[in-house]
C-alpha atoms as a PDB file:
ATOM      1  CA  UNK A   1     -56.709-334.746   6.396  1.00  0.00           C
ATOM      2  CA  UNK A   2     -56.832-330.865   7.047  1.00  0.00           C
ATOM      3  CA  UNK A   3     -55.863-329.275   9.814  1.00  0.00           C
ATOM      4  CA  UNK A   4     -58.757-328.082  11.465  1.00  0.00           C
ATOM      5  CA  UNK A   5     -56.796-325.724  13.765  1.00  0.00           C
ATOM      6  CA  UNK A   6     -55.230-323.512  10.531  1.00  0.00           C
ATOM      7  CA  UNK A   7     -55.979-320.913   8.584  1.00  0.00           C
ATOM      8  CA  UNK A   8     -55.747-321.698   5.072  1.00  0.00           C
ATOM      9  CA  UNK A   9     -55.025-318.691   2.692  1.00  0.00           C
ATOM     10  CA  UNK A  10     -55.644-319.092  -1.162  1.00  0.00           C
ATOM     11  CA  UNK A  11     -54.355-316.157  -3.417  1.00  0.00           C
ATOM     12  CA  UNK A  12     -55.335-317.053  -7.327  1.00  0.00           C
ATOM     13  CA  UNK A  13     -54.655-314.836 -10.539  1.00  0.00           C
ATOM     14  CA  UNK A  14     -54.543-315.151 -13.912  1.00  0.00           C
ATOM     15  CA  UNK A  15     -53.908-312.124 -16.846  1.00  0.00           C
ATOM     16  CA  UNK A  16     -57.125-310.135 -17.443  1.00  0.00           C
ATOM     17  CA  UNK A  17     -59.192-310.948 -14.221  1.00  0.00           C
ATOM     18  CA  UNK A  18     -58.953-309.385 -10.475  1.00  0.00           C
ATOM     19  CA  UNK A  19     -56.924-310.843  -8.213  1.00  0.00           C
ATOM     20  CA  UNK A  20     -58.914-313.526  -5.915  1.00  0.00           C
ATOM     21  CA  UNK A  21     -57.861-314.092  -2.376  1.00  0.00           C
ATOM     22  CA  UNK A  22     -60.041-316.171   0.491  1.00  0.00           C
ATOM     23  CA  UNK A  23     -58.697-317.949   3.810  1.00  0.00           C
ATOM     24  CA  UNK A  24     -60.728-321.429   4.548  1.00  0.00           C
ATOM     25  CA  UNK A  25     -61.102-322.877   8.030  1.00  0.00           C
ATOM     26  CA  UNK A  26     -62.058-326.632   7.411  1.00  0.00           C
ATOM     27  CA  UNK A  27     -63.957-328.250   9.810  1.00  0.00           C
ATOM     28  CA  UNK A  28     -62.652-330.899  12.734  1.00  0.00           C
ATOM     29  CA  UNK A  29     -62.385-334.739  10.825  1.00  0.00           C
ATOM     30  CA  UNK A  30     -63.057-333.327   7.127  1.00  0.00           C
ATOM     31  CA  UNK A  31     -61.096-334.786   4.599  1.00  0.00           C
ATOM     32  CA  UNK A  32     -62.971-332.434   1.531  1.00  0.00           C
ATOM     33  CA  UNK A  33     -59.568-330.773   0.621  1.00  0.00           C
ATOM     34  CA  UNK A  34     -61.373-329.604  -3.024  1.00  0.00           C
ATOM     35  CA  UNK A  35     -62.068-326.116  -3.721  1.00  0.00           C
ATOM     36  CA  UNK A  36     -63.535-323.698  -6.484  1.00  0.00           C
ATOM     37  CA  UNK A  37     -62.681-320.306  -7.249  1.00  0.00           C
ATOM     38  CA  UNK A  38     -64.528-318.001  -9.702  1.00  0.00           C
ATOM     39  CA  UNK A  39     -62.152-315.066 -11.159  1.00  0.00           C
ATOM     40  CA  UNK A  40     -63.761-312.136 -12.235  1.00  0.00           C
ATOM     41  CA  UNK A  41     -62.927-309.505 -14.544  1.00  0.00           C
ATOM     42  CA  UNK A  42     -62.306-305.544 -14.002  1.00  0.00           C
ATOM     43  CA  UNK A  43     -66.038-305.256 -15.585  1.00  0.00           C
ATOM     44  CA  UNK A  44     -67.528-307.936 -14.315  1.00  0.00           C
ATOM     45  CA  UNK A  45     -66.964-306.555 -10.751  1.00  0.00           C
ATOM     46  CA  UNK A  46     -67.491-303.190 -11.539  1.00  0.00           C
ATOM     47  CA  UNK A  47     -71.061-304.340 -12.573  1.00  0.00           C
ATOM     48  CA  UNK A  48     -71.860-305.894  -9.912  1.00  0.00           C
ATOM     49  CA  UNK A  49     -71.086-303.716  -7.479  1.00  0.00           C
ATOM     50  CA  UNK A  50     -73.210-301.281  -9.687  1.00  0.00           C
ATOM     51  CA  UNK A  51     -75.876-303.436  -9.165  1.00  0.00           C
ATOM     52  CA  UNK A  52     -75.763-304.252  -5.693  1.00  0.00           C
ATOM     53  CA  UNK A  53     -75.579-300.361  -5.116  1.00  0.00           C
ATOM     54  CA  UNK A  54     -78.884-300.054  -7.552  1.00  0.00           C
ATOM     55  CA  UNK A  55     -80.670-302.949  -5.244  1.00  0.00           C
ATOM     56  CA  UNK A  56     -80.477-300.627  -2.018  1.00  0.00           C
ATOM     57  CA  UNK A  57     -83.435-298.992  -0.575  1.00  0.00           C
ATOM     58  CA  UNK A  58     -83.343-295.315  -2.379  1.00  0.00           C
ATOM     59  CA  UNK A  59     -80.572-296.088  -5.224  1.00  0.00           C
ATOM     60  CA  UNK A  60     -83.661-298.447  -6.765  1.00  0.00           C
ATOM     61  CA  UNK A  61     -86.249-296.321  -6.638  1.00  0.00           C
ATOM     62  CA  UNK A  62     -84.164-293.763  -8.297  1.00  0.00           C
ATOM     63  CA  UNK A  63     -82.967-296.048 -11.202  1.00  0.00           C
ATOM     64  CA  UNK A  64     -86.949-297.017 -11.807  1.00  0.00           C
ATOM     65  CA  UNK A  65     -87.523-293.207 -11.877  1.00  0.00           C
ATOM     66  CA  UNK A  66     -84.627-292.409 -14.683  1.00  0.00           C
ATOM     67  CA  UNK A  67     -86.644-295.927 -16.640  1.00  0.00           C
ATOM     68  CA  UNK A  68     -89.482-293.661 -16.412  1.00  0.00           C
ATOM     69  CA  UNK A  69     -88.283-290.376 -17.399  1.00  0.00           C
ATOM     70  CA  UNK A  70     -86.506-291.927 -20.336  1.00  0.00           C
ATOM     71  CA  UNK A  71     -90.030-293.062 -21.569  1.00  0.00           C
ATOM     72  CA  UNK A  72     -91.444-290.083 -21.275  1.00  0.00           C
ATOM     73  CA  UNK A  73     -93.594-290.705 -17.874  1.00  0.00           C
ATOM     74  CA  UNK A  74     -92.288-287.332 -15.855  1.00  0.00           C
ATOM     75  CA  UNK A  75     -94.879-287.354 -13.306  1.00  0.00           C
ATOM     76  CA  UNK A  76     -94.356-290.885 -12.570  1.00  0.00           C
ATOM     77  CA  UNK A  77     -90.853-290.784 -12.430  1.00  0.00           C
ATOM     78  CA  UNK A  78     -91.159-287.866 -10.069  1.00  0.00           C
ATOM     79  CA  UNK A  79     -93.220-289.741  -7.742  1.00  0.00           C
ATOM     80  CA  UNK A  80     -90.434-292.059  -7.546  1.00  0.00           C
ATOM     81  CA  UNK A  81     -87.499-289.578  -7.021  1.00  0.00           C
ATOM     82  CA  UNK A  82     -89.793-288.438  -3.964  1.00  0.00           C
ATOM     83  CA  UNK A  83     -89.759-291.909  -2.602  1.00  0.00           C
ATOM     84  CA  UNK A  84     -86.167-292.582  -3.335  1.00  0.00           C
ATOM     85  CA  UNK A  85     -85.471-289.764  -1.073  1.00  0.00           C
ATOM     86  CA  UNK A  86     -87.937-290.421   1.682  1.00  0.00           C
ATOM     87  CA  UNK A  87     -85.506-293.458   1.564  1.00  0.00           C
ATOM     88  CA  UNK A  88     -82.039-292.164   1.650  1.00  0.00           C
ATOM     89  CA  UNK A  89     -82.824-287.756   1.871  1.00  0.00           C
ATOM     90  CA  UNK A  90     -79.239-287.145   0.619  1.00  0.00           C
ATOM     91  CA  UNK A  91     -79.096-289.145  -2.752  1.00  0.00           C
ATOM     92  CA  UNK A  92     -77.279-286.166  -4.700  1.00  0.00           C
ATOM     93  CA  UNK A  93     -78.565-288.229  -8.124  1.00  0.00           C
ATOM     94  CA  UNK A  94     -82.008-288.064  -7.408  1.00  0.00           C
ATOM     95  CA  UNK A  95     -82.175-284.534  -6.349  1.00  0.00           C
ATOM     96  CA  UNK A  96     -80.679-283.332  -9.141  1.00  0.00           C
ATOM     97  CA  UNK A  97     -82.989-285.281 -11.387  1.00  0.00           C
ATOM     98  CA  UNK A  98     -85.994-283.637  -9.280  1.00  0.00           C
ATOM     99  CA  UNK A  99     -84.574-280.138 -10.063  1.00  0.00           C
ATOM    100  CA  UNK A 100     -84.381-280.550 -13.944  1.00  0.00           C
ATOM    101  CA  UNK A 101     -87.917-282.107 -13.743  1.00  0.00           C
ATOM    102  CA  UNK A 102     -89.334-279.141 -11.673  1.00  0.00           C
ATOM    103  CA  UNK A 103     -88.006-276.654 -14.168  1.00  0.00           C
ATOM    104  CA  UNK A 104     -88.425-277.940 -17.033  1.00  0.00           C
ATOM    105  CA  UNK A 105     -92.430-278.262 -15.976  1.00  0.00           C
ATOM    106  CA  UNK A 106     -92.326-274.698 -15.496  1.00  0.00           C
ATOM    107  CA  UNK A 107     -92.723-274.383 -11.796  1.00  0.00           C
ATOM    108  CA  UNK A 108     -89.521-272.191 -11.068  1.00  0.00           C
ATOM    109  CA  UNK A 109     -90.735-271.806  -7.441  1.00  0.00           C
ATOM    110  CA  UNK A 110     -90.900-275.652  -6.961  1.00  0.00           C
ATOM    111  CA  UNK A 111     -87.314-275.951  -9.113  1.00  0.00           C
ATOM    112  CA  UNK A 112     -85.817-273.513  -6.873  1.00  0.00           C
ATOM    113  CA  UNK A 113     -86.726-274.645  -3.518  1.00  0.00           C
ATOM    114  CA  UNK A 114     -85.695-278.052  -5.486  1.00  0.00           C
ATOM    115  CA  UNK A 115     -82.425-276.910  -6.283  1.00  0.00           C
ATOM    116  CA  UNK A 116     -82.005-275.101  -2.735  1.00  0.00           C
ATOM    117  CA  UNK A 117     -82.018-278.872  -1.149  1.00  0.00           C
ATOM    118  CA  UNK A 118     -79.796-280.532  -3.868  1.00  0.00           C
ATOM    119  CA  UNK A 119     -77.170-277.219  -2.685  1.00  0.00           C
ATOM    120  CA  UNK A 120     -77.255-278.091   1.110  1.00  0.00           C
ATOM    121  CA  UNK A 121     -76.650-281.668   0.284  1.00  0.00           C
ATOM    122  CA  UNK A 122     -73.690-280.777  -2.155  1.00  0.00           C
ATOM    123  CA  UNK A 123     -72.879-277.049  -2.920  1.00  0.00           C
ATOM    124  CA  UNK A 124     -71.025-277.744  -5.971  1.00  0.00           C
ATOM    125  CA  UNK A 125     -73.960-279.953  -7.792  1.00  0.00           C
ATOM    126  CA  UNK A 126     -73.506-278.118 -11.189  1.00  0.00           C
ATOM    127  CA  UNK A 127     -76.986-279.476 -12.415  1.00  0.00           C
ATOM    128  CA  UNK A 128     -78.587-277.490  -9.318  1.00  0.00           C
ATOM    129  CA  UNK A 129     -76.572-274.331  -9.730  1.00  0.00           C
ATOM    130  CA  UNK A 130     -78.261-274.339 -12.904  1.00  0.00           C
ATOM    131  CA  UNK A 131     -81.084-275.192 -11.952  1.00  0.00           C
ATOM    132  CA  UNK A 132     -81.325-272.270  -9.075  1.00  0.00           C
ATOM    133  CA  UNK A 133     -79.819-269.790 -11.599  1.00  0.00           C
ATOM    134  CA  UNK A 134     -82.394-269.822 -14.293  1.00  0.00           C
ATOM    135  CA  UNK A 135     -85.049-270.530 -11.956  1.00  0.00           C
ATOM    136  CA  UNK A 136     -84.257-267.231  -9.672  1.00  0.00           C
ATOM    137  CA  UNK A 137     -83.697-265.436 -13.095  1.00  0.00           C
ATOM    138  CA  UNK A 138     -87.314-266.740 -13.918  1.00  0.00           C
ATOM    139  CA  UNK A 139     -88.301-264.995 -10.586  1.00  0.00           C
ATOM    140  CA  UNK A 140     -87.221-261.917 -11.150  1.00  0.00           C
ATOM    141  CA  UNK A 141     -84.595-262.115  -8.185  1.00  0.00           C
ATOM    142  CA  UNK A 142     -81.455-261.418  -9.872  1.00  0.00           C
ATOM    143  CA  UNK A 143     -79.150-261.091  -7.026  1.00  0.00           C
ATOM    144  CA  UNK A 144     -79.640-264.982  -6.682  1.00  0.00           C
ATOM    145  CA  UNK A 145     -79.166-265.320 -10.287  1.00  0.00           C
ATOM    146  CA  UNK A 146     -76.039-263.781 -10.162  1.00  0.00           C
ATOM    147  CA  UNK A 147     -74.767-265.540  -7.166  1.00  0.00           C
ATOM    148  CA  UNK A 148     -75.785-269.189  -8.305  1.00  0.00           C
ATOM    149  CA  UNK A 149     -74.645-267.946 -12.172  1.00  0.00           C
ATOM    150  CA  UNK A 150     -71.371-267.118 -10.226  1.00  0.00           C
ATOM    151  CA  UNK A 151     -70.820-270.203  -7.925  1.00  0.00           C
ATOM    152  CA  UNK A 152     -71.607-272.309 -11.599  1.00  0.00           C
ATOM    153  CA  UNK A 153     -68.315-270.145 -13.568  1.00  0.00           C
ATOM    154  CA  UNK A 154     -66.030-270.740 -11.140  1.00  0.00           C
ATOM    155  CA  UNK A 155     -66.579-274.338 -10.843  1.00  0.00           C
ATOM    156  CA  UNK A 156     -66.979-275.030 -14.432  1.00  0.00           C
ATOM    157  CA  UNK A 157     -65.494-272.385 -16.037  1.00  0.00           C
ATOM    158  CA  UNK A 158     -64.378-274.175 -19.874  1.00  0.00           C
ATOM    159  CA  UNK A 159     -68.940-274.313 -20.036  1.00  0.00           C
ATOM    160  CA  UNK A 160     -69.280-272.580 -23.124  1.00  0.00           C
ATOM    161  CA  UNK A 161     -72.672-271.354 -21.461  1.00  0.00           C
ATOM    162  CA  UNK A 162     -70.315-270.032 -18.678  1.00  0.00           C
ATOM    163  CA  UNK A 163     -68.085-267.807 -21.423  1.00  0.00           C
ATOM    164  CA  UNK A 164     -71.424-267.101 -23.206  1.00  0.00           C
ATOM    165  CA  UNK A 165     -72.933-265.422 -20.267  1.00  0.00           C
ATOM    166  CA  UNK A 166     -70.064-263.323 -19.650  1.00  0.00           C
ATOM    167  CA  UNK A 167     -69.923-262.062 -23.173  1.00  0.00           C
ATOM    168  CA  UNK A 168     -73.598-261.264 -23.245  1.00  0.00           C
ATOM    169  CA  UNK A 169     -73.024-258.556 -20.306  1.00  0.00           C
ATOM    170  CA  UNK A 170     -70.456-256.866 -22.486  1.00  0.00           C
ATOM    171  CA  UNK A 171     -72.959-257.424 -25.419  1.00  0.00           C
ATOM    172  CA  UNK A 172     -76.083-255.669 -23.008  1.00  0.00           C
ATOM    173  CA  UNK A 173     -73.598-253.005 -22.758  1.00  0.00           C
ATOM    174  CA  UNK A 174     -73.257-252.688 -26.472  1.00  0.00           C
ATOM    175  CA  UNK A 175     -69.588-253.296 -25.459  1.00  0.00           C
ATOM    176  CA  UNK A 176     -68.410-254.958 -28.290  1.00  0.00           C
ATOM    177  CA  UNK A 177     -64.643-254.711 -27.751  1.00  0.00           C
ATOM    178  CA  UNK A 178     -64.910-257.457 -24.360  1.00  0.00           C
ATOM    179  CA  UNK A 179     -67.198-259.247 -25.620  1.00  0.00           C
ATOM    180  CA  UNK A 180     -65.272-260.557 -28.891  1.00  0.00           C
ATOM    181  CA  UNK A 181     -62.550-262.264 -27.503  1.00  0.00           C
ATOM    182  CA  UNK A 182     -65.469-263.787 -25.249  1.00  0.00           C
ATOM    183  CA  UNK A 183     -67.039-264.741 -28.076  1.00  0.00           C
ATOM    184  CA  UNK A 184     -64.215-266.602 -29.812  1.00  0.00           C
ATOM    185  CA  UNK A 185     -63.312-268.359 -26.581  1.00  0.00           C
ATOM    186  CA  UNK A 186     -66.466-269.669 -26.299  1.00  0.00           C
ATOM    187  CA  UNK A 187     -66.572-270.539 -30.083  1.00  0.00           C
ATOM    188  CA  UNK A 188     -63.133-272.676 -29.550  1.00  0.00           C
ATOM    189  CA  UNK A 189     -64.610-274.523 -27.071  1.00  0.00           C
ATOM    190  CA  UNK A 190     -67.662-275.363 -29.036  1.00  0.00           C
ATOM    191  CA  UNK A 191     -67.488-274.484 -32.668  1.00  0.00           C
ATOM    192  CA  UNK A 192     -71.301-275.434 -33.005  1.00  0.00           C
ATOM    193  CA  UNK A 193     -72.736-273.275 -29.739  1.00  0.00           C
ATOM    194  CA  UNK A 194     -75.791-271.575 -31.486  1.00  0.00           C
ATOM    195  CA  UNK A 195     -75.371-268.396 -29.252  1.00  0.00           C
ATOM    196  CA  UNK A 196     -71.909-267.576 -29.247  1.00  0.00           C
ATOM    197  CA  UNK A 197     -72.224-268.177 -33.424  1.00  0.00           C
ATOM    198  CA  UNK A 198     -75.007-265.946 -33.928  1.00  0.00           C
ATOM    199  CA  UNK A 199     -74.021-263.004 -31.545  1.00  0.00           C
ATOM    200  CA  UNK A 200     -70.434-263.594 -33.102  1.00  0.00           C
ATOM    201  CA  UNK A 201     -71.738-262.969 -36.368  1.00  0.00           C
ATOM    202  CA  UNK A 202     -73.837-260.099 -35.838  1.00  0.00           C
ATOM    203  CA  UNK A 203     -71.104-258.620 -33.569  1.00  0.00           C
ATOM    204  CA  UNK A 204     -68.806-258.712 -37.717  1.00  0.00           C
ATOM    205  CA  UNK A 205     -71.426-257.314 -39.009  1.00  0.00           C
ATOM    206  CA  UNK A 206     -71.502-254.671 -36.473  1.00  0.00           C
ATOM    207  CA  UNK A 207     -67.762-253.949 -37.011  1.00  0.00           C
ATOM    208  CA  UNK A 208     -67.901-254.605 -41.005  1.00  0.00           C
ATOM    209  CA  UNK A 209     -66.517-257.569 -41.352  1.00  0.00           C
ATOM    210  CA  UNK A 210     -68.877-259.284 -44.519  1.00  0.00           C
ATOM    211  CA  UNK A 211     -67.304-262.434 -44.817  1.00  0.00           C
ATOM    212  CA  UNK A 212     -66.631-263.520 -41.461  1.00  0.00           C
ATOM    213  CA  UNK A 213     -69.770-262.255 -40.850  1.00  0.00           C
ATOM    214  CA  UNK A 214     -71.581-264.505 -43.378  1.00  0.00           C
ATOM    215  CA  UNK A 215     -69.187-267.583 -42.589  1.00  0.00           C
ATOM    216  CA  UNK A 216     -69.846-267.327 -38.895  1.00  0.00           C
ATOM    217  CA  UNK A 217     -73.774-267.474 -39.644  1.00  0.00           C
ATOM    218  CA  UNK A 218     -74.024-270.111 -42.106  1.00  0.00           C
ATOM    219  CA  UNK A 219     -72.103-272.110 -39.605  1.00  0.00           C
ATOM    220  CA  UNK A 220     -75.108-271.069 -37.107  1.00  0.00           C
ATOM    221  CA  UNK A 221     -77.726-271.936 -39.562  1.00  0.00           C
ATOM    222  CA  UNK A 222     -76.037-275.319 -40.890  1.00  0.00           C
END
């Protein structure tokens, strides 16, 4: 017979699962002293909890939005980004979903205002930086560009995009001596980035370099 008047504390572990701990307060007269425990692995919980967090009112209609976009049914999934943030109007994931949608459809004043929002909710959402900058470059307003472009370097500045764009303003500037060492930064990073290949081997061919110059763009065009 239990004691009714106790707390009974049960820690259980065993090598590759979480540790499982519950306290038990039998009821007066019981004499059911028999008890289960399920152990669950790292994994296991870590799915679960993913789960649980996709059943909530805005996380699910964002994760039946992302089903949509991946086959191919934008306007539907947009509709449901727009009700996954009537339900939670701060779900970082879904805005920044929204703003790659609204670009990419070719509605830069849409993406913008898009990417605006996803900024006040978090002002270092990469995707929206993006987002803003090419959309305000779209526009025409290139102060904006240049602030968003700016914000987007400093917080990810090993982007290969990132070094890019700073080696093409040496390159508008037929400045050829800054932007080479740009250039090859950004080709270190990513051997295979199309822009920083190309512009690298036109800028050897500029400067007389034959063979690099042909290496460099049959790496480009393989």
């Amino acid at each position: 017979l239990l004691d009714a008047t106790k707390v009974y504390v049960f820690s259980t572990s065993a090598d590759g699962f979480l540790d499982y701990n519950e306290e038990i307060k039998v009821a007066v007269g019981t004499t059911d002293n028999y008890f289960t425990f399920e152990l669950s692995t790292p994994t296991e919980r870590a799915q679960a909890h993913k789960q649980e967090v996709m059943e909530q009112p805005g996380y699910k209609e964002y994760g039946e939005a992302k089903e949509l976009l991946e086959a191919g049914k934008t306007a539907e999934a947009r509709a449901r980004l727009v009700d996954a943030l009537d339900e939670m109007p701060d779900l970082i994931e879904a805005l920044e979903v929204m703003a790659g949608i609204d670009f990419d459809s070719g509605d830069n004043e849409l993406a913008l205002a898009t990417a605006e929002r996803c900024l006040e909710v978090d002002d270092d959402a990469l995707r929206c930086l993006a987002v803003a900058s090419n959309a305000a470059s779209s526009l025409g307003n290139m102060e904006a560009q240049a602030d968003y472009l700016a914000r987007y370097q400093e917080l990810n500045p090993d982007d290969p995009a990132t070094v890019f764009n700073q080696a093409a303003g040496f390159l508008n500037k037929m400045d050829d001596e800054n932007a080479r060492p740009l250039l090859e930064e950004c080709i270190a990073i990513d051997p295979t980035f199309g822009k920083c290949l190309f512009e690298y081997g036109m800028l050897l061919l500029r400067t007389g370099d034959l063979e690099g110059a042909k290496a460099t763009l049959e790496k480009y065009l393989g």
